[in-house]
Protein backbone atom coordinates (compact mmCIF):
# COMPACT_ATOMS: atom_id res chain seq x y z
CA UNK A 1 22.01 -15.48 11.58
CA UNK A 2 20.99 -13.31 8.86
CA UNK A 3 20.53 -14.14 4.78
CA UNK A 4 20.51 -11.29 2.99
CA UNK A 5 18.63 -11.46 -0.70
CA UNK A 6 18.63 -8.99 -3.80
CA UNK A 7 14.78 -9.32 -4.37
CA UNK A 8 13.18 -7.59 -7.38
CA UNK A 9 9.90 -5.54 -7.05
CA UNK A 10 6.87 -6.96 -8.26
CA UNK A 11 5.24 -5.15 -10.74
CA UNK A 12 1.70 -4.24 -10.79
CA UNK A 13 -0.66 -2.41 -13.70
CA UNK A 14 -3.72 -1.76 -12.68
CA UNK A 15 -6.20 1.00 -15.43
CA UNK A 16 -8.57 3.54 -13.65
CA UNK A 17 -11.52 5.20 -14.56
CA UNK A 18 -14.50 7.23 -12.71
CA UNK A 19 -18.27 7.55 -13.49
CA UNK A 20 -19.19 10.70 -15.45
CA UNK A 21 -21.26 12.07 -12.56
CA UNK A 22 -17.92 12.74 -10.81
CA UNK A 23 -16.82 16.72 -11.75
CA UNK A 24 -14.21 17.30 -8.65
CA UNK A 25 -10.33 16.27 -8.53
CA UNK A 26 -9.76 12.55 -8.26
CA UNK A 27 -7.60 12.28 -5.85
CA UNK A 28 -3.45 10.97 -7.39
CA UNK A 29 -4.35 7.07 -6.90
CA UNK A 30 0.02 6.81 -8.59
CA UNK A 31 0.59 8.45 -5.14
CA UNK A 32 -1.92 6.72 -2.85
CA UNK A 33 -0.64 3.76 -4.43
CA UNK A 34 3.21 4.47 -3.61
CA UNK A 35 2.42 5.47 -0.33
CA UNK A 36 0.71 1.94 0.29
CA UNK A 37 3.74 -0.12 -1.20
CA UNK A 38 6.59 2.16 0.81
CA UNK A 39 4.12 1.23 4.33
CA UNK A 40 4.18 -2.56 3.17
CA UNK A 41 7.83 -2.54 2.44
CA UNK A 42 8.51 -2.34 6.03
CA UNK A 43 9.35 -4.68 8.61
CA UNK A 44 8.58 -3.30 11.88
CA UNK A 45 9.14 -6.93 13.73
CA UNK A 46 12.77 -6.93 13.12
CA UNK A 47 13.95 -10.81 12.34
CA UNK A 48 10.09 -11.66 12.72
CA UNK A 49 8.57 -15.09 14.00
CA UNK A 50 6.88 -16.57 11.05
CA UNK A 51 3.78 -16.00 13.06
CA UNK A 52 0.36 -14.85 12.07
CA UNK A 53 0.94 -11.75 14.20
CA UNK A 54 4.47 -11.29 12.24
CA UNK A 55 4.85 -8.12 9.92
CA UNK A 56 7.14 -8.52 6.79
CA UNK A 57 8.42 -6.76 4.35
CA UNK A 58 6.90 -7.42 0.64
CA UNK A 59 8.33 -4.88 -2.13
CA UNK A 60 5.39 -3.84 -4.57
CA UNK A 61 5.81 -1.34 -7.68
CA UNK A 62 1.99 -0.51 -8.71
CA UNK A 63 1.86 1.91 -12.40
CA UNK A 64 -1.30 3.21 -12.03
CA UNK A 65 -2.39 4.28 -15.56
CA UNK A 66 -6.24 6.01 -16.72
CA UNK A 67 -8.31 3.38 -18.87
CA UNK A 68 -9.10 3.85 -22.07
CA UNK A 69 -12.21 4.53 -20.77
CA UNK A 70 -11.30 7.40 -18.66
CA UNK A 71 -15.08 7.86 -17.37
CA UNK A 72 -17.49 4.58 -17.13
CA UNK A 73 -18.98 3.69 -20.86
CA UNK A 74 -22.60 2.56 -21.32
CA UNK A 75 -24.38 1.26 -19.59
CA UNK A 76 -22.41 2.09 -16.44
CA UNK A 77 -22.56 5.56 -16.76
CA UNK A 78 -26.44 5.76 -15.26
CA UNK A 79 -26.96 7.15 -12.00
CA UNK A 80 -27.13 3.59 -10.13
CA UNK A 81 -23.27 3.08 -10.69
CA UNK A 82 -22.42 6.80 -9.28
CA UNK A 83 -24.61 6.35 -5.97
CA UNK A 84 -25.07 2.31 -5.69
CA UNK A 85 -27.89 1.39 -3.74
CA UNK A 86 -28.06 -2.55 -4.90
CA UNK A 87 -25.26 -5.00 -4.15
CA UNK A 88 -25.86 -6.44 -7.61
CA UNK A 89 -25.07 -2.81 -9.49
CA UNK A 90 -21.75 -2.82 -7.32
CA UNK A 91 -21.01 -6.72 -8.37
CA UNK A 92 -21.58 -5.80 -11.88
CA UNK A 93 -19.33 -2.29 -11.84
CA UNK A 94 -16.56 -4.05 -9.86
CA UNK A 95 -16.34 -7.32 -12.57
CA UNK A 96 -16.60 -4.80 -15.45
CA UNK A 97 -13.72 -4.59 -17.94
CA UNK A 98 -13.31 -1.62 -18.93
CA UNK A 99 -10.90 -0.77 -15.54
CA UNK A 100 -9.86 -2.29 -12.67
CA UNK A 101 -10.22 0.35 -10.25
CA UNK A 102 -13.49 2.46 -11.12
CA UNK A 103 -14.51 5.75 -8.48
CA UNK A 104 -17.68 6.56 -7.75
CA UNK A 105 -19.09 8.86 -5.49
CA UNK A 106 -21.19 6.94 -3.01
CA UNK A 107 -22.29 3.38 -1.03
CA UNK A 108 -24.99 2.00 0.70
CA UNK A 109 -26.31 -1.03 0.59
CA UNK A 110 -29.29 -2.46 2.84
CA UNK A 111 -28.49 -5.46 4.16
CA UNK A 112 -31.93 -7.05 5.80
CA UNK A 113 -32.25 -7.11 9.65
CA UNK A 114 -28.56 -5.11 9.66
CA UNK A 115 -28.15 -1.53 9.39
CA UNK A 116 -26.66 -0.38 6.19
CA UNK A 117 -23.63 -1.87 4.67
CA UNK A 118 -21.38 1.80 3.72
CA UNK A 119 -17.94 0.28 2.38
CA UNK A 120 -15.38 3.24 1.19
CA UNK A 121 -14.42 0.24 -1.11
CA UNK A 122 -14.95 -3.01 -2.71
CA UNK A 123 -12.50 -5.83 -3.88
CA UNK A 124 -13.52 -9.74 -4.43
CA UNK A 125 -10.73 -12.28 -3.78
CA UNK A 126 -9.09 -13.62 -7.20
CA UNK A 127 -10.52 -10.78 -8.94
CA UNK A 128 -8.92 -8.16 -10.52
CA UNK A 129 -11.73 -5.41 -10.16
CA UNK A 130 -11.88 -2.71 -7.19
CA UNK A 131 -14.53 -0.29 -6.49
CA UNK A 132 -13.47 2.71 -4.65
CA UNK A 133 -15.43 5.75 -3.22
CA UNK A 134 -14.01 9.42 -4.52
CA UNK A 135 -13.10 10.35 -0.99
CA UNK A 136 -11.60 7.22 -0.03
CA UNK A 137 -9.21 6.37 -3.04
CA UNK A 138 -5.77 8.97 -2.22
CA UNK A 139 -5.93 7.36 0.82
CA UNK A 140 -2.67 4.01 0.97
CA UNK A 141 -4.12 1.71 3.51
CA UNK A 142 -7.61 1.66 1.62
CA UNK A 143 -6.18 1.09 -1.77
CA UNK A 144 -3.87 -1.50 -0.64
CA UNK A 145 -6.41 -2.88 0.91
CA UNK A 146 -8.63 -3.72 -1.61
CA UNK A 147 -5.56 -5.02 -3.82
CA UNK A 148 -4.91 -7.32 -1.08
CA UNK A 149 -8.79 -8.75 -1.08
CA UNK A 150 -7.78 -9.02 -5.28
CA UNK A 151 -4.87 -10.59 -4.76
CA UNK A 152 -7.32 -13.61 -2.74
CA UNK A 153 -6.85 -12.25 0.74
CA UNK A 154 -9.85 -11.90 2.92
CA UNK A 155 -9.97 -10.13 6.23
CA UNK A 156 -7.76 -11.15 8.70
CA UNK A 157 -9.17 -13.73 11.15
CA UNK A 158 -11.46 -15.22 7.94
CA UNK A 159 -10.95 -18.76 7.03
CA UNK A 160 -12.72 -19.16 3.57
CA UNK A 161 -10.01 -21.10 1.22
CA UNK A 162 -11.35 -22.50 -1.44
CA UNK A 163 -14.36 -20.14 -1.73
CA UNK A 164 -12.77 -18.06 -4.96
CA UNK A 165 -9.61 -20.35 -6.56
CA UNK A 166 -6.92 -18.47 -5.37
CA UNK A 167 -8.10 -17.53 -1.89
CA UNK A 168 -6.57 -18.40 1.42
CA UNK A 169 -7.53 -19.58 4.65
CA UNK A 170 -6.27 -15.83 6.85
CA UNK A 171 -6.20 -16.87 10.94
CA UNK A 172 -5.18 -13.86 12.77
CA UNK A 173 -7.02 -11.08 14.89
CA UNK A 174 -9.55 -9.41 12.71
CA UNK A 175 -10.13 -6.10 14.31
CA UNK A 176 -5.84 -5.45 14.80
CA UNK A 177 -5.13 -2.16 13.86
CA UNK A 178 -1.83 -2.99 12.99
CA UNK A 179 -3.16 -4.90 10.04
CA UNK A 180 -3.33 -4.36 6.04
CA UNK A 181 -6.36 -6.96 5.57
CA UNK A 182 -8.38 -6.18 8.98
CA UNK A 183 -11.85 -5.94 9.25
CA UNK A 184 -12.51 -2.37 9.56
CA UNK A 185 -11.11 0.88 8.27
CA UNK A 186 -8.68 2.52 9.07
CA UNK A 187 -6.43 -0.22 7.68
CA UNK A 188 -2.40 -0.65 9.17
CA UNK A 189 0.47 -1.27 7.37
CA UNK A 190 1.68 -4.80 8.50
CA UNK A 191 1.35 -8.10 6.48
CA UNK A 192 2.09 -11.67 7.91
CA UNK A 193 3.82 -14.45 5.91
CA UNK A 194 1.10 -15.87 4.53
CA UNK A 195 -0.40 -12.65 3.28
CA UNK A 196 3.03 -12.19 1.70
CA UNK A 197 2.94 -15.61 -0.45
CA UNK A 198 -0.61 -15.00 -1.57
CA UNK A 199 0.02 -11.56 -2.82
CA UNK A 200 3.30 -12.26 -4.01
CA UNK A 201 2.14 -15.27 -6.34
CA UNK A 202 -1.42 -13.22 -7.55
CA UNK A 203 -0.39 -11.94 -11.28
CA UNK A 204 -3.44 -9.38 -11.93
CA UNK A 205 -5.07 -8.86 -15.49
CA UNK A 206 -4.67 -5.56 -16.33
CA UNK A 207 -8.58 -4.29 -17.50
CA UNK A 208 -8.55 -1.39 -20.09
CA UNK A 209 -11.13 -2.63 -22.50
């Protein structure tokens, strides 16, 4: 009934780096990071149903290294990329180059006839940049979490394919709290097939310009 396979971990390098603003302890994103892949290398389901609702195991090995940039360079380092305010300054910090992952302190965007948008982090689908709040980036599910929205996974219960290049249609229940790509924080640790493929076949850029 069973197949058993010797799978190798995929490997994944992704370069940090904080605005200068930022004077406390950044929290050990190698550790929030390991955390995240030991949750997502569980199967909870046992032999699993192939279903949307299915958890499976996927086996990720993230080296989380500082950029060469270890705090943002110009012009990132003004105040607008340490508290962002505008949804353009947080598009422009998270497609910037000289990191992937770049911590800033705060996040609030006004979003007209809606109360504020407050994300504890940012990630675009196909896109190798994440933008994570100070106090939000030791924790696993968010980090993983915003590598899964990289790797071209949108929330659960979205159905956007073909919106970035490498994004998928994700059908599912988007406020499960069993799930890595739901809706709303806090995120789980379980991952569906399809969620598997996509992050399985995404090969990020490492960014330490």
């Amino acid at each position: 009934r069973f197949d058993m396979q010797k799978l190798r971990p995929k490997a994944v390098t992704l370069a940090w780096s904080h605005h200068p603003a930022i004077t406390g302890a950044i929290p050990d994103l190698q550790a929030a990071f390991d955390a995240g892949a030991a949750l997502l290398a569980r199967d909870d389901d046992g032999p699993g149903n192939a279903g949307v609702d299915d958890d499976v195991p996927i086996h990720l090995e993230f080296f989380i290294v500082k950029a060469r940039s270890a705090t943002f360079p110009q012009p990132y380092d003004a105040v607008r990329y340490h508290t962002i305010t505008d949804l353009d300054n947080l598009q422009e910090l998270r497609g910037a180059r000289f990191s992937n992952i770049k911590i800033v302190s705060y996040i609030s965007i006004a979003i007209p006839g809606l109360a504020s948008w407050e994300p504890i982090g940012y990630g675009t689908p196909c896109q190798p940049g994440i933008v994570l709040l100070a106090s939000a980036a030791g924790d696993a599910g968010v980090v993983t979490h915003e590598y899964g929205h990289t790797s071209g996974l949108p929330h659960r219960g979205d159905n956007r394919s073909g919106v970035f290049d490498c994004e998928i249609d994700n059908p599912g229940n988007p406020g499960d709290p069993r799930v890595l790509m739901r809706n709303s924080a806090p995120a789980g640790p379980e991952i569906n097939e399809r969620e598997r493929s996509c992050l399985t076949n995404w090969a990020p850029e490492t960014w330490s310009e």
